[in-house]
Protein backbone atom coordinates (compact mmCIF):
# COMPACT_ATOMS: atom_id res chain seq x y z
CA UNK A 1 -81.00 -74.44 -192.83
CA UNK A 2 -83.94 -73.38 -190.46
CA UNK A 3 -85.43 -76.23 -188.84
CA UNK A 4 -89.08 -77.03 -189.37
CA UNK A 5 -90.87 -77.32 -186.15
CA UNK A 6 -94.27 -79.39 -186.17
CA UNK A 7 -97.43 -79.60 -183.17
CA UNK A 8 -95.44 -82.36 -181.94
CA UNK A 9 -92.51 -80.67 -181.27
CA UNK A 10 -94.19 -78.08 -179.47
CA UNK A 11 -96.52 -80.35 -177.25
CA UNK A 12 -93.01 -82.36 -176.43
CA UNK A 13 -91.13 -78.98 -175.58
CA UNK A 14 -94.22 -77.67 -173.40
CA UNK A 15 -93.61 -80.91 -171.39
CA UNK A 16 -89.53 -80.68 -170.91
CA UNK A 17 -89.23 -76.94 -170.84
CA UNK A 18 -90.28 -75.89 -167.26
CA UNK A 19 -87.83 -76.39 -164.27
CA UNK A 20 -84.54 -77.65 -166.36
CA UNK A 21 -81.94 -75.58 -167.93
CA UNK A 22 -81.68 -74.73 -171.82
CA UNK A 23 -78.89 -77.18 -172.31
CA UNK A 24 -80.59 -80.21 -170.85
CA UNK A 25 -83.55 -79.51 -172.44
CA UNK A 26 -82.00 -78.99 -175.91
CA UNK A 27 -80.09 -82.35 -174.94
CA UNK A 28 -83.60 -83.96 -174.62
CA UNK A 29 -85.33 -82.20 -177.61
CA UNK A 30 -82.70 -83.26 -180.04
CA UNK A 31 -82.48 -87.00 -178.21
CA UNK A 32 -86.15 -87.25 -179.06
CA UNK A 33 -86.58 -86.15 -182.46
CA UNK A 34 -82.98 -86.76 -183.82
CA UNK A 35 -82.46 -83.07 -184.49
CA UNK A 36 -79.90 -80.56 -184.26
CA UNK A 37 -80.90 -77.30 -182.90
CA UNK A 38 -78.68 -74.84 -180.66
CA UNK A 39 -79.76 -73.72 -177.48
CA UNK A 40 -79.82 -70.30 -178.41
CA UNK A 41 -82.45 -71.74 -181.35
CA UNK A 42 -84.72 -73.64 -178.90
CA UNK A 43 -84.94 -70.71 -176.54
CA UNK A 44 -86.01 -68.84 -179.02
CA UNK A 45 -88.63 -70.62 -180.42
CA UNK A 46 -89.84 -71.07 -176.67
CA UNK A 47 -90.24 -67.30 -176.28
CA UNK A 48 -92.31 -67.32 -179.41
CA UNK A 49 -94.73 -69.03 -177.99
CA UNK A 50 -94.43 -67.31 -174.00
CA UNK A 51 -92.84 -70.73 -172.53
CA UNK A 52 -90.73 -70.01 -169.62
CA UNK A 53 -88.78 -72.64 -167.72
CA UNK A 54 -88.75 -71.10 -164.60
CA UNK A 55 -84.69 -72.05 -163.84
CA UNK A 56 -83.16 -70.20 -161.09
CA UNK A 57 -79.53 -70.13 -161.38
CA UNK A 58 -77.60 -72.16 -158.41
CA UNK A 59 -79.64 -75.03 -158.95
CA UNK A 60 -78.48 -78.64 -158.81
CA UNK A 61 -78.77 -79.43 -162.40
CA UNK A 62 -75.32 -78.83 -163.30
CA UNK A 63 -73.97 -79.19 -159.78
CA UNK A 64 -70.57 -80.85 -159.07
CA UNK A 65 -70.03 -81.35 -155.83
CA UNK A 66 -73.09 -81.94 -153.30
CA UNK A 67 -73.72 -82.86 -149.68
CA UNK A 68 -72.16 -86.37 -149.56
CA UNK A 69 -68.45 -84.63 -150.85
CA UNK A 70 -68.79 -82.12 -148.36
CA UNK A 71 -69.65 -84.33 -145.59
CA UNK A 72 -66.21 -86.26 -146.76
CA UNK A 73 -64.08 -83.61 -146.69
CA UNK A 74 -65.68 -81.91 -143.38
CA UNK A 75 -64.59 -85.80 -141.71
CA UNK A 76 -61.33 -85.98 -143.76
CA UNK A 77 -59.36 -82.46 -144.42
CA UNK A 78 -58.58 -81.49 -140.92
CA UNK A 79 -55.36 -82.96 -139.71
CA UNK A 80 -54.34 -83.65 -143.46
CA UNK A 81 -52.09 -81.69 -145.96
CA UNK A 82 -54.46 -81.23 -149.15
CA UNK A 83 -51.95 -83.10 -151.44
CA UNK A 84 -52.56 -85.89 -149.58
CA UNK A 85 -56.58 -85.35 -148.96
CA UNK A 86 -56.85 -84.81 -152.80
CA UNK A 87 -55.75 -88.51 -153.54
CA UNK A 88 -58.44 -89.73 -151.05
CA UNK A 89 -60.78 -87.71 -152.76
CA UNK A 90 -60.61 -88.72 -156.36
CA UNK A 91 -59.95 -92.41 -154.84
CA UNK A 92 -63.00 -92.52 -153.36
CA UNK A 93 -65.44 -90.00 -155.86
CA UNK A 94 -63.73 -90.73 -159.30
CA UNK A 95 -62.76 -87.10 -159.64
CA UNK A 96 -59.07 -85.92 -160.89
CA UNK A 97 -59.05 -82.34 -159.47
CA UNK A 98 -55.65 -80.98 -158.12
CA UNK A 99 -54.59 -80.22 -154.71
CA UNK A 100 -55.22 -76.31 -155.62
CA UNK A 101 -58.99 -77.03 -156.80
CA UNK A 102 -59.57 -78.86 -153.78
CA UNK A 103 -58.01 -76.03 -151.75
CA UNK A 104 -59.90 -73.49 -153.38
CA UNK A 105 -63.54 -75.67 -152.70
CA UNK A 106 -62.47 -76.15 -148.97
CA UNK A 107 -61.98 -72.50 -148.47
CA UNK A 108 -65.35 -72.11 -150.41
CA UNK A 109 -67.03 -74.07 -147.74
CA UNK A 110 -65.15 -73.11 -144.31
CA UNK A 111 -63.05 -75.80 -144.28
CA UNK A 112 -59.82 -75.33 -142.79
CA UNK A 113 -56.85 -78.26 -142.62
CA UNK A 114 -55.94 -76.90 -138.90
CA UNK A 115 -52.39 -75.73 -140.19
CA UNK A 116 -51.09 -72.59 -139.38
CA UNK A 117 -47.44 -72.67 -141.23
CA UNK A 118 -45.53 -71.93 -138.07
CA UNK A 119 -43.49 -73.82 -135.38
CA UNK A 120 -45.55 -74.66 -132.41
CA UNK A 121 -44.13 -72.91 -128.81
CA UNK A 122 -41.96 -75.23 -127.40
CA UNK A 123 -40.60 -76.52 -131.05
CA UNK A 124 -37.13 -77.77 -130.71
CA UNK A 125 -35.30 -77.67 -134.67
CA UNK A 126 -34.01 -81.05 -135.82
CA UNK A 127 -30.19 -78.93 -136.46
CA UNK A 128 -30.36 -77.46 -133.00
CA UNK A 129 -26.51 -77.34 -132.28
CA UNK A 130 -25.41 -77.92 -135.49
CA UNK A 131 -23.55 -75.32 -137.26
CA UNK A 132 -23.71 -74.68 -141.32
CA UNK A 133 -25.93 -76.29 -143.46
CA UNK A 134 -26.35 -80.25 -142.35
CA UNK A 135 -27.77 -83.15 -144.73
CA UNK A 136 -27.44 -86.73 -143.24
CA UNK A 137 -24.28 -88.32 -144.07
CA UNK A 138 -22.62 -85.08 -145.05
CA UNK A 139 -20.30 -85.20 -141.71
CA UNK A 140 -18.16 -87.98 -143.44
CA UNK A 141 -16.68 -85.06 -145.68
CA UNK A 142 -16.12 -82.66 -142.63
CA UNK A 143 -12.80 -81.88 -141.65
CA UNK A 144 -11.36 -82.75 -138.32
CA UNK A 145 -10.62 -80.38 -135.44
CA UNK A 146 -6.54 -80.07 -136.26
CA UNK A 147 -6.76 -80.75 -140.01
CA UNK A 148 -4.15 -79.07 -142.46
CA UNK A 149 -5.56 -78.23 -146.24
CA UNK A 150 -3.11 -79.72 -148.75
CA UNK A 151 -2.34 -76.34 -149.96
CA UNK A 152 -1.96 -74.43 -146.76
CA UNK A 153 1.31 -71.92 -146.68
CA UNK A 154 2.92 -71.22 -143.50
CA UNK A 155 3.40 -67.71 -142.52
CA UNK A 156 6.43 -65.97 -143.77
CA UNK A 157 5.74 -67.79 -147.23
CA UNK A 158 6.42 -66.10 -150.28
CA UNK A 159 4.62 -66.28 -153.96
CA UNK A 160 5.03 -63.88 -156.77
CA UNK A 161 0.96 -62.99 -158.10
CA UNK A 162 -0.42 -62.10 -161.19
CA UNK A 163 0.94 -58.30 -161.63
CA UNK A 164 4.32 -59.49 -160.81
CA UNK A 165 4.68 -58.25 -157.16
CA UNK A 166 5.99 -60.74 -154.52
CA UNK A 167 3.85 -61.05 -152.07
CA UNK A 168 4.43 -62.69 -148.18
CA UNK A 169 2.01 -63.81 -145.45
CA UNK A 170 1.53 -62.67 -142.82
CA UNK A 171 -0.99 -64.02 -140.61
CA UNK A 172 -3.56 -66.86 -140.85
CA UNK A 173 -6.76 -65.33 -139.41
CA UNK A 174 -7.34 -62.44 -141.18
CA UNK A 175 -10.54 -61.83 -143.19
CA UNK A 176 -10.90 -61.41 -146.14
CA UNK A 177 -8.37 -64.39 -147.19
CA UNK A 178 -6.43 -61.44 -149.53
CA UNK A 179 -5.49 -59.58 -146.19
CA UNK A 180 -2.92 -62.43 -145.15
CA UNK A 181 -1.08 -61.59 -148.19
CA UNK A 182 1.39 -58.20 -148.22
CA UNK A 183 3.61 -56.98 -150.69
CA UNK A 184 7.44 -58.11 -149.82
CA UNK A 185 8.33 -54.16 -150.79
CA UNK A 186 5.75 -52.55 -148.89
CA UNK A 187 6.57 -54.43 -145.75
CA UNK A 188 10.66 -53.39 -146.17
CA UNK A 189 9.64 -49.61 -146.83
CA UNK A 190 7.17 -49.59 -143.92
CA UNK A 191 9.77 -51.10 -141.53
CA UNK A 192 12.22 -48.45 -142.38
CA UNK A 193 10.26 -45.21 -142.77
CA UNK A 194 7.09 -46.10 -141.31
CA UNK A 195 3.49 -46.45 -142.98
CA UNK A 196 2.37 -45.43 -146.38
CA UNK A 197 -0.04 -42.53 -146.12
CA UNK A 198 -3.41 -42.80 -148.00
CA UNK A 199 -3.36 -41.84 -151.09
CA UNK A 200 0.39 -42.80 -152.01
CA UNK A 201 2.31 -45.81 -153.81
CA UNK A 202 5.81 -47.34 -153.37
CA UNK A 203 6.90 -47.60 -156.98
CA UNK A 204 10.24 -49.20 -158.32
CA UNK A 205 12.75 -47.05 -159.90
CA UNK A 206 14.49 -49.48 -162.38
CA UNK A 207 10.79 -51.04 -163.72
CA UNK A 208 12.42 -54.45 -161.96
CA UNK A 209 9.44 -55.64 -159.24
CA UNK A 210 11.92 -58.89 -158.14
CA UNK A 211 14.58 -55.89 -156.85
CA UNK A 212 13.25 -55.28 -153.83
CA UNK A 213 15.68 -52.94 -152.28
CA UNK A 214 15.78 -49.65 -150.17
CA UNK A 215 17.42 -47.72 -152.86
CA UNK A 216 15.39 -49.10 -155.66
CA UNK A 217 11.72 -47.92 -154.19
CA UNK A 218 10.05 -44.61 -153.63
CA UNK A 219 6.62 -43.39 -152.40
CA UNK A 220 4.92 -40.85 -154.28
CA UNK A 221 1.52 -40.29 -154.33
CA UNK A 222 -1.19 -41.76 -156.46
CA UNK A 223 -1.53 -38.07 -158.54
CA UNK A 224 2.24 -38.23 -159.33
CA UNK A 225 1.95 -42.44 -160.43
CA UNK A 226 -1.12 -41.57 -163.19
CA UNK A 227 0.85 -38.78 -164.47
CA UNK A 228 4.18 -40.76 -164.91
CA UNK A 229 2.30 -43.67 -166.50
CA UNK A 230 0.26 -41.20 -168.96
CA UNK A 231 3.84 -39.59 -170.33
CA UNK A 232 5.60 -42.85 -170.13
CA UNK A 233 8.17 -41.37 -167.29
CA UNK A 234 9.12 -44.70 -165.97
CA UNK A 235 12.73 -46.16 -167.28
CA UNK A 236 15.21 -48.79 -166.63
CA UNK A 237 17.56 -46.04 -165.09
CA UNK A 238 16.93 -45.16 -161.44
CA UNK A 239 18.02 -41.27 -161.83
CA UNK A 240 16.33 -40.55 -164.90
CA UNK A 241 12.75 -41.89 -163.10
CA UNK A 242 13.64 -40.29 -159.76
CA UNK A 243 14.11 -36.82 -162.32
CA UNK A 244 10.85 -37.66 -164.11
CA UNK A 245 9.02 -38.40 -160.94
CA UNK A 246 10.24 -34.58 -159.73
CA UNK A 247 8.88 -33.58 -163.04
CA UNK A 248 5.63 -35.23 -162.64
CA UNK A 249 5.51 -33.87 -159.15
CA UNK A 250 5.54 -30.48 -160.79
CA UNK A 251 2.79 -30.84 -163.18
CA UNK A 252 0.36 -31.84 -160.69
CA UNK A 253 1.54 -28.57 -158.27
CA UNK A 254 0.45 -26.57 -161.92
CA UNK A 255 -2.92 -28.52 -161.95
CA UNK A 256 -3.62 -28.01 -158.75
CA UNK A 257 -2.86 -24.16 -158.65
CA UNK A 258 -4.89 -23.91 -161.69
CA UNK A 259 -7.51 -25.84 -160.22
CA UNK A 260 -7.90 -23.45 -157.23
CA UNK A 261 -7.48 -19.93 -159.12
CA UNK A 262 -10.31 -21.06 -160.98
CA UNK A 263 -12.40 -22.24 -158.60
CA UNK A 264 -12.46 -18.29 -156.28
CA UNK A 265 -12.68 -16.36 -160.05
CA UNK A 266 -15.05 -19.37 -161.98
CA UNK A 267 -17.94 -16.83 -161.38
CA UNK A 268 -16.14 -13.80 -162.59
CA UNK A 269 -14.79 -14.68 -165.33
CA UNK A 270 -14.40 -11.19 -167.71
CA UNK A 271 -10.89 -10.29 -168.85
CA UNK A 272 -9.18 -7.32 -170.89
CA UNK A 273 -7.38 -8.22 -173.78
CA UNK A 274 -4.08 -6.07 -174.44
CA UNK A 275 -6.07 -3.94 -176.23
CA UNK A 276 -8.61 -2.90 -173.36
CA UNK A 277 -11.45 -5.16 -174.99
CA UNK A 278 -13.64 -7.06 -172.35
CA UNK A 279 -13.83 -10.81 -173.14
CA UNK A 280 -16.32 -13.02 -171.75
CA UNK A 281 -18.09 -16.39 -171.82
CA UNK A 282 -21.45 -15.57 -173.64
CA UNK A 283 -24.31 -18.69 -175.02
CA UNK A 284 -24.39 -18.84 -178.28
CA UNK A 285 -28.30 -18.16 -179.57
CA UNK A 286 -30.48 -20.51 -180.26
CA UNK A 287 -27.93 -23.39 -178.74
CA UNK A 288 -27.38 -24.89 -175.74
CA UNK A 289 -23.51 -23.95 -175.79
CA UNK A 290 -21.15 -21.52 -174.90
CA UNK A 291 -18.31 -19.91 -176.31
CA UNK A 292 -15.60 -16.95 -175.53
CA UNK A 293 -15.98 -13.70 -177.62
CA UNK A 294 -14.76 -10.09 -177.34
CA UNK A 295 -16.75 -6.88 -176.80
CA UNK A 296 -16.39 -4.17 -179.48
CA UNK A 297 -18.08 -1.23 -181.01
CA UNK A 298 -19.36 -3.63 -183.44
CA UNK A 299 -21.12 -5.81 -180.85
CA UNK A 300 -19.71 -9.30 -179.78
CA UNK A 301 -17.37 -11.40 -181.72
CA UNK A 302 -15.61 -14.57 -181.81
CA UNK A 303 -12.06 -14.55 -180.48
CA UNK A 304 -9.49 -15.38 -183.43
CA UNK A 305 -8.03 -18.11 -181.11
CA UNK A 306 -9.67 -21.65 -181.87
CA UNK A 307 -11.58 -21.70 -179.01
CA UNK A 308 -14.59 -24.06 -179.61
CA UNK A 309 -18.02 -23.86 -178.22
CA UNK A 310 -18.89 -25.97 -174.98
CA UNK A 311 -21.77 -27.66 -173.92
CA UNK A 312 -21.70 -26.34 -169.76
CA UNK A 313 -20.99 -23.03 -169.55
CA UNK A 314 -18.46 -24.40 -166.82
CA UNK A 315 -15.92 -25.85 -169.76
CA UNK A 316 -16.25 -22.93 -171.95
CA UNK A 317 -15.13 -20.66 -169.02
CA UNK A 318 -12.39 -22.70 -167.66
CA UNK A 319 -11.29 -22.83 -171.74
CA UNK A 320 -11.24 -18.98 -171.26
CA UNK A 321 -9.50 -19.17 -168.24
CA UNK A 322 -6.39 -21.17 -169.39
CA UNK A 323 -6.35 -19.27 -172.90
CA UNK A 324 -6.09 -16.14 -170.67
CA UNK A 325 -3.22 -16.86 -168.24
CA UNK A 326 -1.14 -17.79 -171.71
CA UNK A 327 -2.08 -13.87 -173.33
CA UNK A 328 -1.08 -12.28 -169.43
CA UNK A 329 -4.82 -10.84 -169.95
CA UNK A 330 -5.91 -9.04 -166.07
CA UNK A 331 -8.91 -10.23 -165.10
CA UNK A 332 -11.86 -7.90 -164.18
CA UNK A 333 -15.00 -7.94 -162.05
CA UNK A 334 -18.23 -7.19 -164.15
């Protein structure tokens, strides 16, 4: 409901309204007549009748802090950290700000605490010659110069770890800790036929890792170890793994002959059937894939081999490749 404003209320507001802000002098209108207008209400009836206060923002009316707090803090902040400034503050004012607000009104004003965050020259640390982390009291748990751990193994001791090897120390300084530990066959194949190349193993021939002994162990190379555990080549019989291991050693000379005739013809790669028909690696329209097929007088076609379409033109061709040194197909430049 619209209020009803009378001559009286207008006489009163002409005497309130110049020099004070719209809330204080809504605070006073309603005060005095026991009403309940908005501010935004009361200004606008004001304008109605031309009445203008004449407020300039930044005046005291609302003001928090004025020349008696600065002087205060001007006298008090330097020297002190502002969590402990703050409790003065509100101790002495009545205020509750934080440490933050109180930061934020200092910078405001130019006042600085003096503090700069770093060590003076000259500073001398309170751990200067202590090594580690240090908390007083903590040197009762130290150990002594000379001390022994209650699990420390001489050298030359011997444990069996978690894949079953038996391991032996060998020195007490090393770093990382897992360097003081070597494996007990290593150590007896090195001394005899001297250090294991990169890139190789010392395997056991009877599957037994507690028979450590020079005619139970062979190096082979790391190639040769994934191929005999992918075909299941290792046995309880020492000749029929030494056999398999000359097997495996064969497949990997295949994959690696393989390997490089394809890499010096990967880029040529157009072959002659037995029939004088060119066959090459073509993309299959409309995909991204490839696939072999044959050149004929009745254009391109798949080849009746199951050879199935790649994604990389790389696969398809070395799928070509392989399929072609089974057929005995001569290769051709195009």
């Amino acid at each position: 409901m619209r209020p009803i404003y009378t001559a009286k209320h207008l006489k009163y507001l002409k005497s309130i309204y110049k020099g004070r802000h719209i809330l204080e002098t809504t605070k006073l209108f309603n005060k005095r007549f026991r009403m309940r207008v908005t501010p935004a209400a009361l200004k606008t009836y004001a304008q109605r009748f031309g009445l203008k206060s004449g407020y300039k923002p930044g005046s005291d009316w609302n003001k928090k802090y004025y020349e008696k707090h600065i002087r205060f803090l001007k006298k008090n902040v330097p020297g002190r950290h502002y969590s402990e400034t703050v409790k003065i503050f509100n101790k002495r004012f009545g205020f509750t700000i934080t440490a933050r607000q109180l930061a934020s009104l200092c910078k405001r004003v130019g006042i600085q605490t003096g503090f700069t965050g770093y060590f003076p020259k000259g500073h001398v640390p309170h751990n200067k010659g202590i090594k580690g982390v240090y908390y007083p009291g903590c040197e009762k748990g130290w150990f002594k110069k000379g001390d022994v751990p209650w699990d420390y193994m001489p050298v030359g001791t011997e444990r069996v770890n978690a894949d079953g090897y038996v391991d032996i120390k060998i020195t007490d300084t090393a770093m990382p800790v897992q360097r003081r530990w070597k494996a007990k066959h290593i150590i007896l194949w090195e001394k005899e036929h001297g250090k294991v190349p990169r890139g190789h193993c010392v395997i056991f021939l009877d599957g037994n890792k507690k028979n450590i002994t020079l005619n139970n162990l062979m190096m082979v190379s790391r190639q040769v170890h994934a191929v005999m555990c992918h075909l299941n080549y290792f046995t309880k019989d020492r000749e029929r793994t030494r056999a398999n291991c000359t097997l495996a050693q064969l497949k990997v000379a295949i994959g690696d002959r393989k390997r490089e005739s394809f890499k010096r013809v990967k880029r040529t790669m157009v072959f002659l059937d037995n029939n004088g028909m060119r066959i090459q690696v073509v993309k299959i329209e409309g995909k991204k894939k490839w696939v072999a097929m044959r050149e004929s007088k009745y254009g391109l076609r798949l080849l009746k081999a199951k050879i199935k379409p790649r994604n990389s033109i790389a696969a398809a061709r070395r799928d070509l490749y392989e399929y072609a040194l089974t057929r005995n197909w001569q290769r051709v430049e195009k």
